[in-house]
C-alpha atoms as a PDB file:
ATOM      1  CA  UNK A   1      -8.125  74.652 -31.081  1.00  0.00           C
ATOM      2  CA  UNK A   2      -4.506  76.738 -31.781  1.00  0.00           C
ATOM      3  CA  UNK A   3      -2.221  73.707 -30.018  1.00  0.00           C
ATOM      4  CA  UNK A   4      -4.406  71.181 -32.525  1.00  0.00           C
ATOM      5  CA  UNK A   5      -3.726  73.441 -35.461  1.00  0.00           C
ATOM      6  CA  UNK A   6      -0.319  74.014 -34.439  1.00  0.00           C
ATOM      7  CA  UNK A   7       0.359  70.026 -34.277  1.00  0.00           C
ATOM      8  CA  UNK A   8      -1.473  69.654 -37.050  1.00  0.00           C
ATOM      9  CA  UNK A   9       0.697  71.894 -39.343  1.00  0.00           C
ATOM     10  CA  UNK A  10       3.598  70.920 -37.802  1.00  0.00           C
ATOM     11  CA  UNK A  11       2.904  67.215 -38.174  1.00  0.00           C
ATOM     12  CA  UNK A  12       2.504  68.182 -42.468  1.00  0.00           C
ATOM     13  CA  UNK A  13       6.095  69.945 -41.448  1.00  0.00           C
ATOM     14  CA  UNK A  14       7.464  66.999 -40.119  1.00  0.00           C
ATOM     15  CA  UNK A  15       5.664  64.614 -42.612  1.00  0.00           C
ATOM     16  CA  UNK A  16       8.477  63.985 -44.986  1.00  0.00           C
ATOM     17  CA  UNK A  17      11.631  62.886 -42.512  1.00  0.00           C
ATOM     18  CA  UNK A  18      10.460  58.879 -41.652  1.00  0.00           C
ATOM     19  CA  UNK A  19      13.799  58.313 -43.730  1.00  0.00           C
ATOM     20  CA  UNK A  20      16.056  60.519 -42.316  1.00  0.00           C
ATOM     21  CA  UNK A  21      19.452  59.703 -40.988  1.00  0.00           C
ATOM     22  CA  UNK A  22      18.189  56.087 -41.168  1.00  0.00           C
ATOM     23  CA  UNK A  23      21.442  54.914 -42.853  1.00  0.00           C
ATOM     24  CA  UNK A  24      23.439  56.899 -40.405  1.00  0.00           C
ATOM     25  CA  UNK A  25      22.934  55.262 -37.654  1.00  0.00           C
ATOM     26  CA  UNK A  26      25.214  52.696 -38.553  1.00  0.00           C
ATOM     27  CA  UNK A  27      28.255  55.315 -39.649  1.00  0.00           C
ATOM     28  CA  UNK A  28      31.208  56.212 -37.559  1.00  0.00           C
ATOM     29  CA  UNK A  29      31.498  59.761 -35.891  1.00  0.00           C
ATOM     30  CA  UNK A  30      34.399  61.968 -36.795  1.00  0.00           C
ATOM     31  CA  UNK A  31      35.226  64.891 -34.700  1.00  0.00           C
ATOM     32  CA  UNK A  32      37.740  67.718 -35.663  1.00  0.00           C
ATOM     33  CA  UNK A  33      38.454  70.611 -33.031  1.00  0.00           C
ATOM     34  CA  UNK A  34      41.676  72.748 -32.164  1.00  0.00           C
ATOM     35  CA  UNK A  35      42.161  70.786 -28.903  1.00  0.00           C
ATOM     36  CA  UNK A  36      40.610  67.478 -27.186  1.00  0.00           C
ATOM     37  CA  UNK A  37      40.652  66.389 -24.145  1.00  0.00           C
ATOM     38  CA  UNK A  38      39.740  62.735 -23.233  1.00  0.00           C
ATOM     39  CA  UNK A  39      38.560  61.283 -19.931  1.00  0.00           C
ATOM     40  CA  UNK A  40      38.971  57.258 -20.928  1.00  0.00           C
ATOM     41  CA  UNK A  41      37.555  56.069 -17.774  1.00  0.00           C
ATOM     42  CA  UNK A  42      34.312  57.929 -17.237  1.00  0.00           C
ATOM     43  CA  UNK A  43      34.413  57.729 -21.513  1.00  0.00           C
ATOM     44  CA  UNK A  44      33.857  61.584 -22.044  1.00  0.00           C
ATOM     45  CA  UNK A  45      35.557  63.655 -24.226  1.00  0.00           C
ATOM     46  CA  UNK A  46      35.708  67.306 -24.989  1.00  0.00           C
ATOM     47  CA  UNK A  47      36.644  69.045 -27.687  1.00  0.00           C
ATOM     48  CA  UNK A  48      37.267  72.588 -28.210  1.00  0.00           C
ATOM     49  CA  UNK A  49      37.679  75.287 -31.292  1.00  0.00           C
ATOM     50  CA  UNK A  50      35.892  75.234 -34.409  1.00  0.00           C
ATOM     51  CA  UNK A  51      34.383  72.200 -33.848  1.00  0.00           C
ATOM     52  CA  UNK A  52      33.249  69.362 -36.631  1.00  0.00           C
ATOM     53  CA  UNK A  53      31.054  66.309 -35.713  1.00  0.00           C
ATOM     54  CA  UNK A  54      30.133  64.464 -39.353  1.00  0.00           C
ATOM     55  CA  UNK A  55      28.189  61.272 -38.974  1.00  0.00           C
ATOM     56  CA  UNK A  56      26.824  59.910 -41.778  1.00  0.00           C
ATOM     57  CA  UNK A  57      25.042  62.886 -43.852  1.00  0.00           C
ATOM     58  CA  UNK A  58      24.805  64.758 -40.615  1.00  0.00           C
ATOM     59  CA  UNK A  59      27.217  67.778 -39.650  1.00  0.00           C
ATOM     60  CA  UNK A  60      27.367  69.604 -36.692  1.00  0.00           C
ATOM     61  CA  UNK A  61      29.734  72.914 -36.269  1.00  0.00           C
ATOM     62  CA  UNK A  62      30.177  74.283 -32.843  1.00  0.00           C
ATOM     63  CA  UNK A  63      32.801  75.922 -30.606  1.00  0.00           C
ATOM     64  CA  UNK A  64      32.822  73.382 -28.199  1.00  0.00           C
ATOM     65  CA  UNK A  65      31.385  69.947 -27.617  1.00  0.00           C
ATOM     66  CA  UNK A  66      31.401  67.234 -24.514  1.00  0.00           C
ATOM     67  CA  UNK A  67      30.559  63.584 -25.790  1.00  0.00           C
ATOM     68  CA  UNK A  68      29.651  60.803 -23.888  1.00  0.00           C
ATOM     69  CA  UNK A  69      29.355  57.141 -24.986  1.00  0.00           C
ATOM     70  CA  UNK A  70      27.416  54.170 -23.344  1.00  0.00           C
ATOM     71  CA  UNK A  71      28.700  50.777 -22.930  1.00  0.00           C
ATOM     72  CA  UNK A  72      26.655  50.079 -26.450  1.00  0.00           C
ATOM     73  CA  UNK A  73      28.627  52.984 -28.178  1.00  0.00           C
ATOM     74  CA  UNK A  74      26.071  55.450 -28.912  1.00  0.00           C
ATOM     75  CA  UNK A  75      27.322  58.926 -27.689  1.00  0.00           C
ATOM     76  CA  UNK A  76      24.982  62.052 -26.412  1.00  0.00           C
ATOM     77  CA  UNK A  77      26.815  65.294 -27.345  1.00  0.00           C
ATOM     78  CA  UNK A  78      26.081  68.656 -25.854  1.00  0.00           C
ATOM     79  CA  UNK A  79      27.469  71.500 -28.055  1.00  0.00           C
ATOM     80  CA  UNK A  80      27.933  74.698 -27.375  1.00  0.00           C
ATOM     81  CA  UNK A  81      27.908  78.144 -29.661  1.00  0.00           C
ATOM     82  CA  UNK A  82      31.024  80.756 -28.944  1.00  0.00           C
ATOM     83  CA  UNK A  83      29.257  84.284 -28.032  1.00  0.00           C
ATOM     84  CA  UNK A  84      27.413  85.921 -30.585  1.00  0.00           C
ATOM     85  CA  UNK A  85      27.344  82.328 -32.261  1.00  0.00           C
ATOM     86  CA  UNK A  86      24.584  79.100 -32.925  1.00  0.00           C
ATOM     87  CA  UNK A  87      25.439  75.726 -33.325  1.00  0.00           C
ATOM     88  CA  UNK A  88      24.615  74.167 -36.242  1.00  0.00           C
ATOM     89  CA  UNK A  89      23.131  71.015 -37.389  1.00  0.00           C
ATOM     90  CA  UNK A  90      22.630  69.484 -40.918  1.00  0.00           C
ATOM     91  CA  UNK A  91      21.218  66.062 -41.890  1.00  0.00           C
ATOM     92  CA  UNK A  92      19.601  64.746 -45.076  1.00  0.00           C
ATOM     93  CA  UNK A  93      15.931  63.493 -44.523  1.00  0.00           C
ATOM     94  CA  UNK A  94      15.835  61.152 -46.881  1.00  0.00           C
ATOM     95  CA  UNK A  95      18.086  58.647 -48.198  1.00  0.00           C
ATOM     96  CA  UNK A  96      17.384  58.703 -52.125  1.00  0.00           C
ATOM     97  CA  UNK A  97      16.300  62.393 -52.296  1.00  0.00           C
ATOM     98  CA  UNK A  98      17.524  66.249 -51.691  1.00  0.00           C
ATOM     99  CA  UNK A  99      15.566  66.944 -48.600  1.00  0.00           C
ATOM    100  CA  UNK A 100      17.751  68.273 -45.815  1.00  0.00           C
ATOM    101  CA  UNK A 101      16.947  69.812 -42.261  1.00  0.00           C
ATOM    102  CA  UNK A 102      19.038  72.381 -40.772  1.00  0.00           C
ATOM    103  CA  UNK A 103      18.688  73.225 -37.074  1.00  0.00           C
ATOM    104  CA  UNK A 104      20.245  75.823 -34.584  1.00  0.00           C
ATOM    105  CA  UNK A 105      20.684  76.865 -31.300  1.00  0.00           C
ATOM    106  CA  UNK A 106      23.070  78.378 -28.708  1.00  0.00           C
ATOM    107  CA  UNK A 107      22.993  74.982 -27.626  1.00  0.00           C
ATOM    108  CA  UNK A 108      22.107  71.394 -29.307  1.00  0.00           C
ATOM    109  CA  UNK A 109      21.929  68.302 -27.120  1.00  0.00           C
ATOM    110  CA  UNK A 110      22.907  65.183 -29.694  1.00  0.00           C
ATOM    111  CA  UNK A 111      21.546  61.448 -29.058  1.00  0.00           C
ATOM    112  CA  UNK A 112      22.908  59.053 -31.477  1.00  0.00           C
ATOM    113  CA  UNK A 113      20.784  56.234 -29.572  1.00  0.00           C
ATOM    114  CA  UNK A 114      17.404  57.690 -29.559  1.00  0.00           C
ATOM    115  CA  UNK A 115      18.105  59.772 -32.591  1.00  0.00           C
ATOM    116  CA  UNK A 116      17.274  63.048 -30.880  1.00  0.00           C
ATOM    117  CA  UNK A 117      18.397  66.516 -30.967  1.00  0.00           C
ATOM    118  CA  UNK A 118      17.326  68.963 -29.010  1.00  0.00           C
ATOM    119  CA  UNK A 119      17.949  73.004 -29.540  1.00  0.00           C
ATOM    120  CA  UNK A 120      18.771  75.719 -27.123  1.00  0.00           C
ATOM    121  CA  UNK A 121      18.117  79.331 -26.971  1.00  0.00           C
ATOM    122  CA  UNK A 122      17.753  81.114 -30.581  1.00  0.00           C
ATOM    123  CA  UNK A 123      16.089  77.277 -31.590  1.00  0.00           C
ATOM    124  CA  UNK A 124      15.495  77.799 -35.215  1.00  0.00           C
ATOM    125  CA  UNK A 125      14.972  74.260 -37.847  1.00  0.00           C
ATOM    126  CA  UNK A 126      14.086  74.898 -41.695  1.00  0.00           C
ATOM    127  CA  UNK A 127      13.182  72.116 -44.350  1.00  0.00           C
ATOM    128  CA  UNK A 128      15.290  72.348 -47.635  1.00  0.00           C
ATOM    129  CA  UNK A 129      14.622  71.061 -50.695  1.00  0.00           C
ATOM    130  CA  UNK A 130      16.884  71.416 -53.783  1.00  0.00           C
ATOM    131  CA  UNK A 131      18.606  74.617 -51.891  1.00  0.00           C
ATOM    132  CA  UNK A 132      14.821  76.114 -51.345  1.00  0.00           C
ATOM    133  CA  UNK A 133      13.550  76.298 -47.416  1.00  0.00           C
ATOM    134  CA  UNK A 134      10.506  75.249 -47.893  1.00  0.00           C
ATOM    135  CA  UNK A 135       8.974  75.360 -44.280  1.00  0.00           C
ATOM    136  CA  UNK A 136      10.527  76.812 -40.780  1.00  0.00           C
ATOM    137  CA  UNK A 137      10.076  76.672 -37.165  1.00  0.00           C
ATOM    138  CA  UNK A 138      11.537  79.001 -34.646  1.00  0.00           C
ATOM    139  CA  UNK A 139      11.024  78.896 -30.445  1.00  0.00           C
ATOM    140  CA  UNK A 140      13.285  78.770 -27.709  1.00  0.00           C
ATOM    141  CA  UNK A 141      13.353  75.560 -26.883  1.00  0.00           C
ATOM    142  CA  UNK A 142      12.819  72.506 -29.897  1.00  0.00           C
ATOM    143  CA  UNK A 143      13.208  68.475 -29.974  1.00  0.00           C
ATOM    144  CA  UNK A 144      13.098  67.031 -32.905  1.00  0.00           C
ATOM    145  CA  UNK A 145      12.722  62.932 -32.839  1.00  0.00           C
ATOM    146  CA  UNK A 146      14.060  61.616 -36.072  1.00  0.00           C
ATOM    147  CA  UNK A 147      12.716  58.361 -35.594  1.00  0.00           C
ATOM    148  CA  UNK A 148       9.372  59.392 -34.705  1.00  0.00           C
ATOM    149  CA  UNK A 149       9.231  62.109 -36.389  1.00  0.00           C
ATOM    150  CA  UNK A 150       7.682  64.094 -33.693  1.00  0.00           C
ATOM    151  CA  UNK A 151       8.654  67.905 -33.337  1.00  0.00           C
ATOM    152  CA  UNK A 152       8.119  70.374 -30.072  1.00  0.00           C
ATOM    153  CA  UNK A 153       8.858  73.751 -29.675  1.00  0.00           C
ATOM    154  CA  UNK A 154       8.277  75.604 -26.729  1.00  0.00           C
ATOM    155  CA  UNK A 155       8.711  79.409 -25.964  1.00  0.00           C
ATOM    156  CA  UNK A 156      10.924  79.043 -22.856  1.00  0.00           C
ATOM    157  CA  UNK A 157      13.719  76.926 -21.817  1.00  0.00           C
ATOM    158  CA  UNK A 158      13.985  73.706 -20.958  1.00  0.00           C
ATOM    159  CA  UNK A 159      10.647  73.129 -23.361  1.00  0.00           C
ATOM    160  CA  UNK A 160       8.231  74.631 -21.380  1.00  0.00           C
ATOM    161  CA  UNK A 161       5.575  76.966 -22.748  1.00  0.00           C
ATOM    162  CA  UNK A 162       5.588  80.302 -20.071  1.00  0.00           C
ATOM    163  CA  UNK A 163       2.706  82.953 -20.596  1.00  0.00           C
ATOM    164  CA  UNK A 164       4.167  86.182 -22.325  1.00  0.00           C
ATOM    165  CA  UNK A 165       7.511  84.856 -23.062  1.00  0.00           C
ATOM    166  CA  UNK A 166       7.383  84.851 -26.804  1.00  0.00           C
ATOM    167  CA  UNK A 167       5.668  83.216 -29.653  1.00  0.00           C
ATOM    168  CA  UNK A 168       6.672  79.829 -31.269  1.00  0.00           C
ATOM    169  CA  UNK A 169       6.861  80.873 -35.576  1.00  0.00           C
ATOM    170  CA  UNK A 170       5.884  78.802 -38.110  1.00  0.00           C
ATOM    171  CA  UNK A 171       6.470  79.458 -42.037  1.00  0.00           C
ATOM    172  CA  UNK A 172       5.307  76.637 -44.423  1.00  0.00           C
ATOM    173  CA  UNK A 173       5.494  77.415 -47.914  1.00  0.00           C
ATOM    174  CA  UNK A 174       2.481  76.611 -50.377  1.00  0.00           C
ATOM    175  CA  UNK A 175       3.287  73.514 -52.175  1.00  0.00           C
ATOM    176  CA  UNK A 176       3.023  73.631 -56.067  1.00  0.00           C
ATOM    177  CA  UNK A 177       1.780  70.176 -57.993  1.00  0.00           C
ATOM    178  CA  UNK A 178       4.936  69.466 -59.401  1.00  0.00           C
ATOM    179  CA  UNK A 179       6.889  69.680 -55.665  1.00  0.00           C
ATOM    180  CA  UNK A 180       3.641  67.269 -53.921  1.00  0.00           C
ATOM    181  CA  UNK A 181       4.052  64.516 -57.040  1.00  0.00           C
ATOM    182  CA  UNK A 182       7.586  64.485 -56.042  1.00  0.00           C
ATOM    183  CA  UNK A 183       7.011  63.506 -52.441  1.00  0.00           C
END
């Protein structure tokens, strides 16, 4: 009965992203870092120091990210945190709104194809709405599927649930009438 409730308030969570990112797809990537280095042939690339990744309405900061792109030219990026540090991840979820999603982790795994990120370590996502987090998750381990919308967290790494290894948090925020007629 927990894991339905669980998926049940994290499907309300996830309710409002269908639109998310939807016009990004189609946007070009642009990376700033201190340094890059560029393997042509196997088509990976990595890029070091204070690093930028802007597709679209999405932004990603990290100290350090390896991209690889298919023959198609979708890329999967693994970024990485500097010590002490979370990568961080910001997308609109909704073309013709102010609904945003932030993510973190130690480490975020990026696919542009499948529109997928996943979180590492520290995994923390919140819901914004005019500057307001309105709901949040926090585990270990979280996927988040833009284009299904479907959400899992897991206490443990790499998205497993382990007995006594923590608790996955969830915060949503009572909705008022004015913020449900909006939606």
């Amino acid at each position: 009965m927990k894991s339905f409730l669980l998926f049940l308030l994290f499907s309300i969570f996830i309710s409002a992203t269908a639109h998310a990112g939807k016009a990004d797809k189609d946007q070009p990537a642009h990376i700033e870092a201190n340094h890059m280095s560029s393997d042509d042939a196997k088509q990976i690339s990595t890029f070091t120091g204070n690093v930028t990744l802007t597709k679209g309405t999405t932004i990603i900061k990290a100290n350090k990210a390896v991209i690889k792109q298919d023959t198609e030219g979708y890329f999967y990026a693994t970024l990485y945190a500097d010590s002490g540090q979370l990568v961080s991840l910001r997308t609109k979820r909704s073309e013709n709104s102010n609904l945003w999603i932030e993510g973190y982790g130690e480490k975020v795994e990026y696919d542009t194809k499948n529109d997928v990120a996943k979180f590492f370590k520290k995994a923390h996502i919140k819901h914004i709405e005019d500057s307001k987090v309105t709901d949040e998750v926090t585990g270990e381990f979280i996927s988040y599927n833009n284009k299904t919308e479907f959400v899992q967290v897991h206490n443990a790494i790499p998205g497993t649930s382990v007995q006594n290894a923590g608790r996955v948090k969830v915060i949503i925020q009572p909705r008022n009438k004015k913020q449900n007629e909006r939606k």
